[in-house]
Protein backbone atom coordinates (compact mmCIF):
# COMPACT_ATOMS: atom_id res chain seq x y z
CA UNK A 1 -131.36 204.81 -178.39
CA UNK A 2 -130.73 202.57 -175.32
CA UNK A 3 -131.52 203.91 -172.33
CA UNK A 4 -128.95 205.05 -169.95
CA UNK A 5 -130.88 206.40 -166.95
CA UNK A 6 -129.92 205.33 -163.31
CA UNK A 7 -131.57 202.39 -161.97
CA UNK A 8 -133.05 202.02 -158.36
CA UNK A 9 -131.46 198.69 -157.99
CA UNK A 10 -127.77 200.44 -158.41
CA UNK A 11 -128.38 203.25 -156.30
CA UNK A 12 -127.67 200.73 -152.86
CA UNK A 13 -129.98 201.05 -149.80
CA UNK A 14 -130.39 204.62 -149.61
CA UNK A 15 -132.54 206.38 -152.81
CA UNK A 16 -132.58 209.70 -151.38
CA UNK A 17 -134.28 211.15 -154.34
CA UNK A 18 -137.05 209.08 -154.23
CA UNK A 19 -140.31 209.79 -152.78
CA UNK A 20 -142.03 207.18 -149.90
CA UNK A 21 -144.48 205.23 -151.10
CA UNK A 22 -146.79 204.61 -148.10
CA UNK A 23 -150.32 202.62 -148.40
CA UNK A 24 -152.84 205.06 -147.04
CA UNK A 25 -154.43 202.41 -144.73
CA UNK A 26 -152.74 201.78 -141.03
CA UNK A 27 -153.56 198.02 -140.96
CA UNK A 28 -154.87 196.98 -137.05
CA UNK A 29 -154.47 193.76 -136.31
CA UNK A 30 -156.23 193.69 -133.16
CA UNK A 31 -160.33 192.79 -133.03
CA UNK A 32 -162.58 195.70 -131.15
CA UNK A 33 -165.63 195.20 -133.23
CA UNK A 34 -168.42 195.05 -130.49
CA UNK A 35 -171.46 193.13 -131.81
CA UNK A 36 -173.65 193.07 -128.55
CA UNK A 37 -173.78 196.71 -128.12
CA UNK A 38 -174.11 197.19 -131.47
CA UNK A 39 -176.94 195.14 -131.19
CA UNK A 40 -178.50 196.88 -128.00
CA UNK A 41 -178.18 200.43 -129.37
CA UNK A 42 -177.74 203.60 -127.52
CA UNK A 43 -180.28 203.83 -124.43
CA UNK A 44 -182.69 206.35 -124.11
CA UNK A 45 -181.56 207.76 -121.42
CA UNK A 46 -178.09 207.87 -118.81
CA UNK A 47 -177.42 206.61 -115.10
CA UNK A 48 -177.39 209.64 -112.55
CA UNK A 49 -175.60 208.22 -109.60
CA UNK A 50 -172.40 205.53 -109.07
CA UNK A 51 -175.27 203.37 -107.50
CA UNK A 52 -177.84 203.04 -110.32
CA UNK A 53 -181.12 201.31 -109.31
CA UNK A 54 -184.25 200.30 -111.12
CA UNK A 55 -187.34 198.62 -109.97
CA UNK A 56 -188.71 195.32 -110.79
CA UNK A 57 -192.13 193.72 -109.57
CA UNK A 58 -193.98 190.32 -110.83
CA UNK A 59 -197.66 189.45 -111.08
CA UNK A 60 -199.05 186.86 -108.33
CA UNK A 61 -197.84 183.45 -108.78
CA UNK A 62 -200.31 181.20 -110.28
CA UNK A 63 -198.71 177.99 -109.68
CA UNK A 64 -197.01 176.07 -106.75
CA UNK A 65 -195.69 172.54 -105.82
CA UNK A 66 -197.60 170.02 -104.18
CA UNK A 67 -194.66 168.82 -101.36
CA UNK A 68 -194.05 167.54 -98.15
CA UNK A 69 -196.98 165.01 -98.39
CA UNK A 70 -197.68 161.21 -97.29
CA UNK A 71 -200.63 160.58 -99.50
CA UNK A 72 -202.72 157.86 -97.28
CA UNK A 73 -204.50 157.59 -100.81
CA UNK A 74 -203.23 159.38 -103.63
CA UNK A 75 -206.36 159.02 -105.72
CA UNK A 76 -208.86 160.24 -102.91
CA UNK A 77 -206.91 162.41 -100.05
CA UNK A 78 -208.51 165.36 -99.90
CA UNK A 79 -206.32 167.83 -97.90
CA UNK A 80 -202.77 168.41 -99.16
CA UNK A 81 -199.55 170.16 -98.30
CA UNK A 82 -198.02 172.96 -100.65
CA UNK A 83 -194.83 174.60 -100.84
CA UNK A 84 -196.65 178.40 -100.63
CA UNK A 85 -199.94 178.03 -98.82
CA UNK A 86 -200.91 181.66 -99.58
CA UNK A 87 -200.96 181.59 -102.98
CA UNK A 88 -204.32 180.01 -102.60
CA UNK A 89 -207.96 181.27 -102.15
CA UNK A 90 -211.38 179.58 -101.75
CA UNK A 91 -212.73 178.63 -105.05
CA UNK A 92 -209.51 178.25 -106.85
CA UNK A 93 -209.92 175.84 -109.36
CA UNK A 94 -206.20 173.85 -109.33
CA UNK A 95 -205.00 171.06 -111.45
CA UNK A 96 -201.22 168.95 -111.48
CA UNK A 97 -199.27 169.45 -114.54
CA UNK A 98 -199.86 166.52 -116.87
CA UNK A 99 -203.31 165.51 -115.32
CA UNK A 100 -206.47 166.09 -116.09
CA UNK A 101 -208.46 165.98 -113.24
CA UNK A 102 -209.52 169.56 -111.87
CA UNK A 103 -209.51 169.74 -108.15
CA UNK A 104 -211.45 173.31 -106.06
CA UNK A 105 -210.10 174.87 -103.30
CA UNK A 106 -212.49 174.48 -100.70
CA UNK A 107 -210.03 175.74 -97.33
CA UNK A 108 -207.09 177.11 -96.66
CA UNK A 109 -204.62 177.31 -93.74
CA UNK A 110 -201.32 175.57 -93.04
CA UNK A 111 -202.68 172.73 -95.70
CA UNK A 112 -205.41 173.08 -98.36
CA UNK A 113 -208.09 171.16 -98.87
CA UNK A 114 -209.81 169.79 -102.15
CA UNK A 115 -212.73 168.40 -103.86
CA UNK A 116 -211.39 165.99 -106.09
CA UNK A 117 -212.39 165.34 -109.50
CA UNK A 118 -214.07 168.35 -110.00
CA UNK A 119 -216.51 168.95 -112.96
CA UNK A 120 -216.83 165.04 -113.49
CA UNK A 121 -212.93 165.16 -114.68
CA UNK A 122 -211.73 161.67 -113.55
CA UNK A 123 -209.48 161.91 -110.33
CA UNK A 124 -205.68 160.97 -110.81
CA UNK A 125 -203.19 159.93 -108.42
CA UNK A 126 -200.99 162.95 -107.03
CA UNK A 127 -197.52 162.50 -106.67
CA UNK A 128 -195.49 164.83 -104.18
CA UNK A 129 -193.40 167.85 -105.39
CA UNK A 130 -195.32 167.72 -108.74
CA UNK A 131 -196.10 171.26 -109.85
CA UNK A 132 -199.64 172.70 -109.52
CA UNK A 133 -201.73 175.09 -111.56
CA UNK A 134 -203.99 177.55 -110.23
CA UNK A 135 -206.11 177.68 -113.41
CA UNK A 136 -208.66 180.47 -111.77
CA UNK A 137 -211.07 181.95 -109.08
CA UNK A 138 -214.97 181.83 -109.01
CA UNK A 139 -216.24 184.68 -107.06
CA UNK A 140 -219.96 183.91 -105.55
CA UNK A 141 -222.39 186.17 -106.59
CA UNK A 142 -222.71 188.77 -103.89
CA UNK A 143 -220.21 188.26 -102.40
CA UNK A 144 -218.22 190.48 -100.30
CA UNK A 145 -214.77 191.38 -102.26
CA UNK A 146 -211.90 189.27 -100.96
CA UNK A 147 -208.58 190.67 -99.12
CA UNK A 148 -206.68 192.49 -100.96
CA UNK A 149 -203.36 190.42 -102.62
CA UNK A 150 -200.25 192.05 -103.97
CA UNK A 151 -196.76 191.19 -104.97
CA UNK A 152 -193.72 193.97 -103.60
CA UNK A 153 -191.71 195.80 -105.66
CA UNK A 154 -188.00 194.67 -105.43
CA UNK A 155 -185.47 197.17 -106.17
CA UNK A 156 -182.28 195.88 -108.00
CA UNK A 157 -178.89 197.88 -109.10
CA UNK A 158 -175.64 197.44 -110.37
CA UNK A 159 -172.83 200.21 -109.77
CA UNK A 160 -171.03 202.49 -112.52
CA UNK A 161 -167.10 201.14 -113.59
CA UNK A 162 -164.42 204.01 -115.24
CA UNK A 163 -162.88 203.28 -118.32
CA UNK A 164 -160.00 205.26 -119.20
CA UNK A 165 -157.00 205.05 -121.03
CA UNK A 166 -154.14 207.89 -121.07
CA UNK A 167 -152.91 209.59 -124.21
CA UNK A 168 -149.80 211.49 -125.19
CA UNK A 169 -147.91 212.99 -127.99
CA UNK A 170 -144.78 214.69 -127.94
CA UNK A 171 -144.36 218.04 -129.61
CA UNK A 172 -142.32 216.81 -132.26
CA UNK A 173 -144.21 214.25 -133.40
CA UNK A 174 -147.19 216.93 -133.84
CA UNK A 175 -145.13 219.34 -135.48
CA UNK A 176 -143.82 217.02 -138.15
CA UNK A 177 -145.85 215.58 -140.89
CA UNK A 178 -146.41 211.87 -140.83
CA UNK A 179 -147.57 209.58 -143.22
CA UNK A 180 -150.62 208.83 -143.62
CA UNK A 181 -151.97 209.80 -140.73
CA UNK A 182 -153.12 213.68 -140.29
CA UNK A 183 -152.66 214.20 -136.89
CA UNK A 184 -151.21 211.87 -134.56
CA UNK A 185 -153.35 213.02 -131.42
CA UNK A 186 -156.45 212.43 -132.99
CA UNK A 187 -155.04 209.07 -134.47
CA UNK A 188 -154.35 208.02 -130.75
CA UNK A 189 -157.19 209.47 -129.37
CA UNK A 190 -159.52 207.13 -131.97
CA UNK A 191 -156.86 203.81 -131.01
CA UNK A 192 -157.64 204.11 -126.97
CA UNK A 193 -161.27 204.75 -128.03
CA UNK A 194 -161.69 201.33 -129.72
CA UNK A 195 -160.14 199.62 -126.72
CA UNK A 196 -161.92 201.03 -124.29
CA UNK A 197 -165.39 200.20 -126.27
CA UNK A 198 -164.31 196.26 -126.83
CA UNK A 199 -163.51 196.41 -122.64
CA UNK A 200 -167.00 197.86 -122.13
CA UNK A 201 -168.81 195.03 -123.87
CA UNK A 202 -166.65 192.54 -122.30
CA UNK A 203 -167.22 193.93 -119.21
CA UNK A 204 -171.18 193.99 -119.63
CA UNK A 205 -170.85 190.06 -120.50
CA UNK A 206 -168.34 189.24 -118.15
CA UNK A 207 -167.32 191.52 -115.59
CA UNK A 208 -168.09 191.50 -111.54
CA UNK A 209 -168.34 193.54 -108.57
CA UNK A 210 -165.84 193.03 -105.53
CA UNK A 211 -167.63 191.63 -102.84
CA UNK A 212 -166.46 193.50 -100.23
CA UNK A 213 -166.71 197.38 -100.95
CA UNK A 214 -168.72 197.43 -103.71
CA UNK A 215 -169.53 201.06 -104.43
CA UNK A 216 -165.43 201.11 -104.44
CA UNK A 217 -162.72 202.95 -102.37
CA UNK A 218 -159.43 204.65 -102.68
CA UNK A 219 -158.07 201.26 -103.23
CA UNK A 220 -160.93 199.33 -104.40
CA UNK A 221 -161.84 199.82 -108.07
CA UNK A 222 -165.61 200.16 -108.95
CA UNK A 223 -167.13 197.57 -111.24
CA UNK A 224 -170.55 196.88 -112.49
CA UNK A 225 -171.20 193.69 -112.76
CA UNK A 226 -171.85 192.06 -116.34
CA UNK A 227 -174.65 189.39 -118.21
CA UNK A 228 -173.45 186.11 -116.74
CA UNK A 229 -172.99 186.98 -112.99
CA UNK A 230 -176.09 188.90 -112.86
CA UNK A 231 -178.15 185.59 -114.33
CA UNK A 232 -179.21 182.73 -111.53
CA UNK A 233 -183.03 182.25 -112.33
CA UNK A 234 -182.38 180.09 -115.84
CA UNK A 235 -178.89 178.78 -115.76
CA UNK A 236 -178.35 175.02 -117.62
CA UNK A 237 -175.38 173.23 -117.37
CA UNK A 238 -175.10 171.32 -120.39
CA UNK A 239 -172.74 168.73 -118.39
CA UNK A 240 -170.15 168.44 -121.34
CA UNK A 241 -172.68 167.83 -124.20
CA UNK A 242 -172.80 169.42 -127.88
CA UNK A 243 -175.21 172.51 -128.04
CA UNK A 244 -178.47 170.82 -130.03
CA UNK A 245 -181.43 172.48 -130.89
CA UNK A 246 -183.27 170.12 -128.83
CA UNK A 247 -181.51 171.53 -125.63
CA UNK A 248 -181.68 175.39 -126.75
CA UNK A 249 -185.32 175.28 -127.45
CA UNK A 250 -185.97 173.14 -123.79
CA UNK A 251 -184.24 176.43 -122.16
CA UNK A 252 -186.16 178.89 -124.41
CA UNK A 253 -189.04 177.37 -123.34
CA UNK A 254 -188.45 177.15 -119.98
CA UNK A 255 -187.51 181.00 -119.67
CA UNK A 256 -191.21 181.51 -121.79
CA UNK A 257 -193.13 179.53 -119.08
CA UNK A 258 -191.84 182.16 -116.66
CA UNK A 259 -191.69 185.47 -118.95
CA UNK A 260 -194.02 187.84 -121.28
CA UNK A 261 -192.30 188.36 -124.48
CA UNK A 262 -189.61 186.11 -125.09
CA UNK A 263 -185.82 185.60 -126.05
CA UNK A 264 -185.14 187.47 -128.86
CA UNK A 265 -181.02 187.57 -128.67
CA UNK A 266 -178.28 184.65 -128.79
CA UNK A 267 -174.97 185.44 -128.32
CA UNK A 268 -171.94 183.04 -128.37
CA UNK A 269 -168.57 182.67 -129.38
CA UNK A 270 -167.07 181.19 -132.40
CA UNK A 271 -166.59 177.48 -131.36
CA UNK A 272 -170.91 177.92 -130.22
CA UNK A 273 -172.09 179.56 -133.32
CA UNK A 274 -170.18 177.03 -135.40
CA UNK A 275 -172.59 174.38 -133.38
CA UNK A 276 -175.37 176.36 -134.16
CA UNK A 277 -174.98 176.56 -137.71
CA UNK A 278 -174.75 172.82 -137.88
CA UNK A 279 -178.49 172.83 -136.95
CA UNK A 280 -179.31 173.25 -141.06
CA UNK A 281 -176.30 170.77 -141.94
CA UNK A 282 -179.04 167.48 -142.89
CA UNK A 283 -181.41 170.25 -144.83
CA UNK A 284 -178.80 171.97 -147.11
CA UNK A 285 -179.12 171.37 -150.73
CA UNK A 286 -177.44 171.99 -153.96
CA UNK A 287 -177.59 171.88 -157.45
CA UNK A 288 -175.82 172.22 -160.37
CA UNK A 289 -175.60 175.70 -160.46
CA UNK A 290 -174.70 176.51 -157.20
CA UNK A 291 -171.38 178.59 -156.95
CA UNK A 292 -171.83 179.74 -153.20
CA UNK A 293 -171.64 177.74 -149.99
CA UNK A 294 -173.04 178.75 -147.69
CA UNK A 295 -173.07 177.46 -143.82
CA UNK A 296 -175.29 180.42 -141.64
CA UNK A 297 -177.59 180.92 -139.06
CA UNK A 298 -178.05 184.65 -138.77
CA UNK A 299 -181.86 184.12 -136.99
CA UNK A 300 -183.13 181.76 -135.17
CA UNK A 301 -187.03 181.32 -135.04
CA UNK A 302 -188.68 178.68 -133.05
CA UNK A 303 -192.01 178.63 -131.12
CA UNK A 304 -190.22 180.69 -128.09
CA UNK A 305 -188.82 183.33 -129.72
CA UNK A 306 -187.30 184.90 -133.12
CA UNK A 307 -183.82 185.42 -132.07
CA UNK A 308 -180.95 187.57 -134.02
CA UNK A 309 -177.68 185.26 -133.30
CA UNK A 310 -175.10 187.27 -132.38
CA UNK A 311 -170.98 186.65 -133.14
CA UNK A 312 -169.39 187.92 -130.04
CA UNK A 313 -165.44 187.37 -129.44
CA UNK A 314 -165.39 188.07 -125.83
CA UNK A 315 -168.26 185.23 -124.87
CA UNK A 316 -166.89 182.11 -123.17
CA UNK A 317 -166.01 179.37 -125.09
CA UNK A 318 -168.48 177.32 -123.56
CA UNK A 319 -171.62 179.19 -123.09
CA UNK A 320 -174.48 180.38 -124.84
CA UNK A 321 -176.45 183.52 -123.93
CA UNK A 322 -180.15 183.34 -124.29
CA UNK A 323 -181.47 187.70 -123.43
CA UNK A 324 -184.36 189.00 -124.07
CA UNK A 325 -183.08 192.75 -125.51
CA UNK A 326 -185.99 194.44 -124.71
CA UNK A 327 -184.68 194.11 -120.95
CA UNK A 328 -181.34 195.24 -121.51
CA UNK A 329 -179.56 198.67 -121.38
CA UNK A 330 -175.91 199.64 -120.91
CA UNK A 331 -176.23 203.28 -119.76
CA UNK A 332 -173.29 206.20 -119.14
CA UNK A 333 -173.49 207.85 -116.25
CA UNK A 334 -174.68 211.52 -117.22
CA UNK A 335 -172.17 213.51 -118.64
CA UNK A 336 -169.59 210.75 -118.58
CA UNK A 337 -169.90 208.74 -121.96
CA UNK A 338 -166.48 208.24 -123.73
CA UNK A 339 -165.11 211.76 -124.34
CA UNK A 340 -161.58 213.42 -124.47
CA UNK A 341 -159.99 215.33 -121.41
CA UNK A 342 -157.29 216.92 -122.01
CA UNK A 343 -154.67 217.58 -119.36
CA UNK A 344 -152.15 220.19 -118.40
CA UNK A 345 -148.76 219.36 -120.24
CA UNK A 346 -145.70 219.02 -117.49
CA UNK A 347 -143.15 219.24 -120.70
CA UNK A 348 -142.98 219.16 -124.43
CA UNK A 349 -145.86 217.06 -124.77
CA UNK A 350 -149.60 217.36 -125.41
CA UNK A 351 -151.45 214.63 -122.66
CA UNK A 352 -154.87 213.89 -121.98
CA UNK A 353 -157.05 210.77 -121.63
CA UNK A 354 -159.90 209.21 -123.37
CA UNK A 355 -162.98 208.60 -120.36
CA UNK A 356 -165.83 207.12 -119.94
CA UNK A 357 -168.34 206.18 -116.88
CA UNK A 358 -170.46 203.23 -117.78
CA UNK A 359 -173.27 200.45 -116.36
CA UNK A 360 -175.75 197.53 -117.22
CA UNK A 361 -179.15 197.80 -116.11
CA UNK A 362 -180.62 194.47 -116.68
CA UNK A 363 -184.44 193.63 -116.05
CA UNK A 364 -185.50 191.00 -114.64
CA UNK A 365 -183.14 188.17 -114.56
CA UNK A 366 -185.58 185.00 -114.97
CA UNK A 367 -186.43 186.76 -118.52
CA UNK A 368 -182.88 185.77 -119.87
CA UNK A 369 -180.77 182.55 -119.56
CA UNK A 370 -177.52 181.05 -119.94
CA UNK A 371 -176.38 177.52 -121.03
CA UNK A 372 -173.29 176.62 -119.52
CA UNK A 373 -170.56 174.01 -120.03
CA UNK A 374 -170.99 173.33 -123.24
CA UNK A 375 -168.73 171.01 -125.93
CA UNK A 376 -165.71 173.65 -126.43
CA UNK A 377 -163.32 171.20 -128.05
């Protein structure tokens, strides 16, 4: 028997009696993955003021610059001129970086002066704003104990920024069942979350204070400041030239010369992390059997430092971010980490906004560094 049931295709544009098919995924098209805070973690613990402060101290220098000299001799003059004359005591044993000769303290004052060749090493011409090493102190025996040195506590900060966004649904649409989605306030709710998140990591990479007004004003807007303005210390411009591992492990070591620990985290864009990846392009190999490609650097582990490499969208095109984790927290101000307010409804609505009260605390800038102007095309 042939069948003689209505078709859909002769029914025209309207099938009333047929049910919606609806997938029961809302595709988003927009990225708000956040890979550096991901990476961080939750802190320990939350800001308790707008103003949030931490303190940061160093050890005594032990090295200087030999500068501001007119050697009469550079093999034999004995008294020299250096950029910090304090760092120096009596008995410090001192030697140039790149020689071998040992030189000893023997006086200090507005110039120091030096036995040269000390210990039978074989003296070695000096050359002016050369650095110096202060390899140690020899106390005498019996001695009285010498004046008491110390470094002073600086005391950094960075200021608390508001994220919100505003959310509202109008009775209807709350009252009448949607597809797919349960409940349209919570769906919205969850949508202003995820943007507000993505801003708060491109804040803490990018973002700066006002100069004027910083702790903000009924017309100035609070904002902490982020990675790359807070860095000064270790900051390489790579004058146009493609990111090499040559030139990423010269600035690793550089920022371990001046640093316990170490880098640990790279972050960089896509264009960066495609240059980075090229770094195992001579050493790949294949065989036969070999069904997968594949072209990744997840970690990065050189003498300096074993560092996760980390995908981030909202890094300039052109840098490279060399942090040292351990030194980094993004903190919400107590009480104020993203949450839901709702607010009294002025008509048939329901209205309320997503909030949150954030900073970066970041230790110690010369323990991080940042590679700028890099080959972005």
């Amino acid at each position: 028997m042939p069948f003689t049931g209505k078709a859909t295709y002769s029914a025209g544009s309207n099938l009333p009696e047929l049910a919606e098919d609806i997938a029961d995924v809302v595709g988003i098209v927009s990225p708000y993955e956040t890979p550096l805070l991901d990476h961080l973690g939750d802190p320990q613990r939350s800001a308790t003021s707008t103003v949030h402060q931490w303190l940061e101290d160093t050890l005594l220098p032990n090295s200087d610059t030999l500068t501001g000299n007119a050697f009469v001799d550079p093999l034999t003059d004995t008294v020299v001129s250096v950029a910090n004359t304090e760092r120096f005591r009596v008995g410090d044993q001192i030697q140039v970086e790149g020689q071998s000769e040992v030189m000893l303290v023997t006086a200090t004052g507005t110039q120091i002066s030096l036995v040269r060749g000390y210990g039978g090493t074989t003296p070695q011409a000096l050359v002016d704003d050369t650095a110096l090493s202060i390899l140690g102190n020899a106390a005498l025996e019996g001695d009285n104990a010498p004046s008491a040195r110390f470094t002073n506590r600086a005391r950094a900060s960075n200021y608390t920024q508001i994220f919100t966004s505003g959310v509202e649904v109008s009775g209807s649409q709350l009252a009448a069942q949607q597809a797919v989605i349960a409940d349209e306030l919570d769906y919205q709710k969850q949508e202003r979350l995820r943007e507000l998140v993505r801003d708060l990591e491109n804040c803490v990479i990018n973002g700066v204070s006002p100069q004027a007004d910083a702790q903000g004003s009924s017309t100035v807007r609070r904002t902490m400041k982020g990675i790359i303005p807070f860095l000064q210390t270790n900051v390489e411009d790579a004058g146009g030239a493609v990111l090499t591992e040559e030139f990423l492990n010269q600035t690793m070591r550089s920022i371990w010369e001046q640093s316990e620990g170490g880098i640990d985290t790279i972050v960089v864009g896509g264009f960066q992390k495609r240059g980075i990846n090229q770094f195992i392009a001579s050493s790949r190999g294949y065989d036969a059997q070999t069904t997968r490609f594949r072209d990744l650097v997840s970690v990065y582990e050189s003498d300096f430092g074993v560092c996760r490499v980390i995908l981030s969208r909202w890094m300039p095109r052109d840098a490279a971010l060399l942090l040292d984790s351990s030194r980094i927290d993004v903190l919400p101000l107590a009480g104020r980490s993203f949450h839901y307010k709702p607010l009294a409804a002025t008509g048939d609505n329901t209205s309320g906004q997503v909030i949150g009260e954030y900073t970066l605390e970041l230790r110690n800038e010369n323990a991080h560094g940042l590679i700028r102007n890099l080959q972005a095309a």
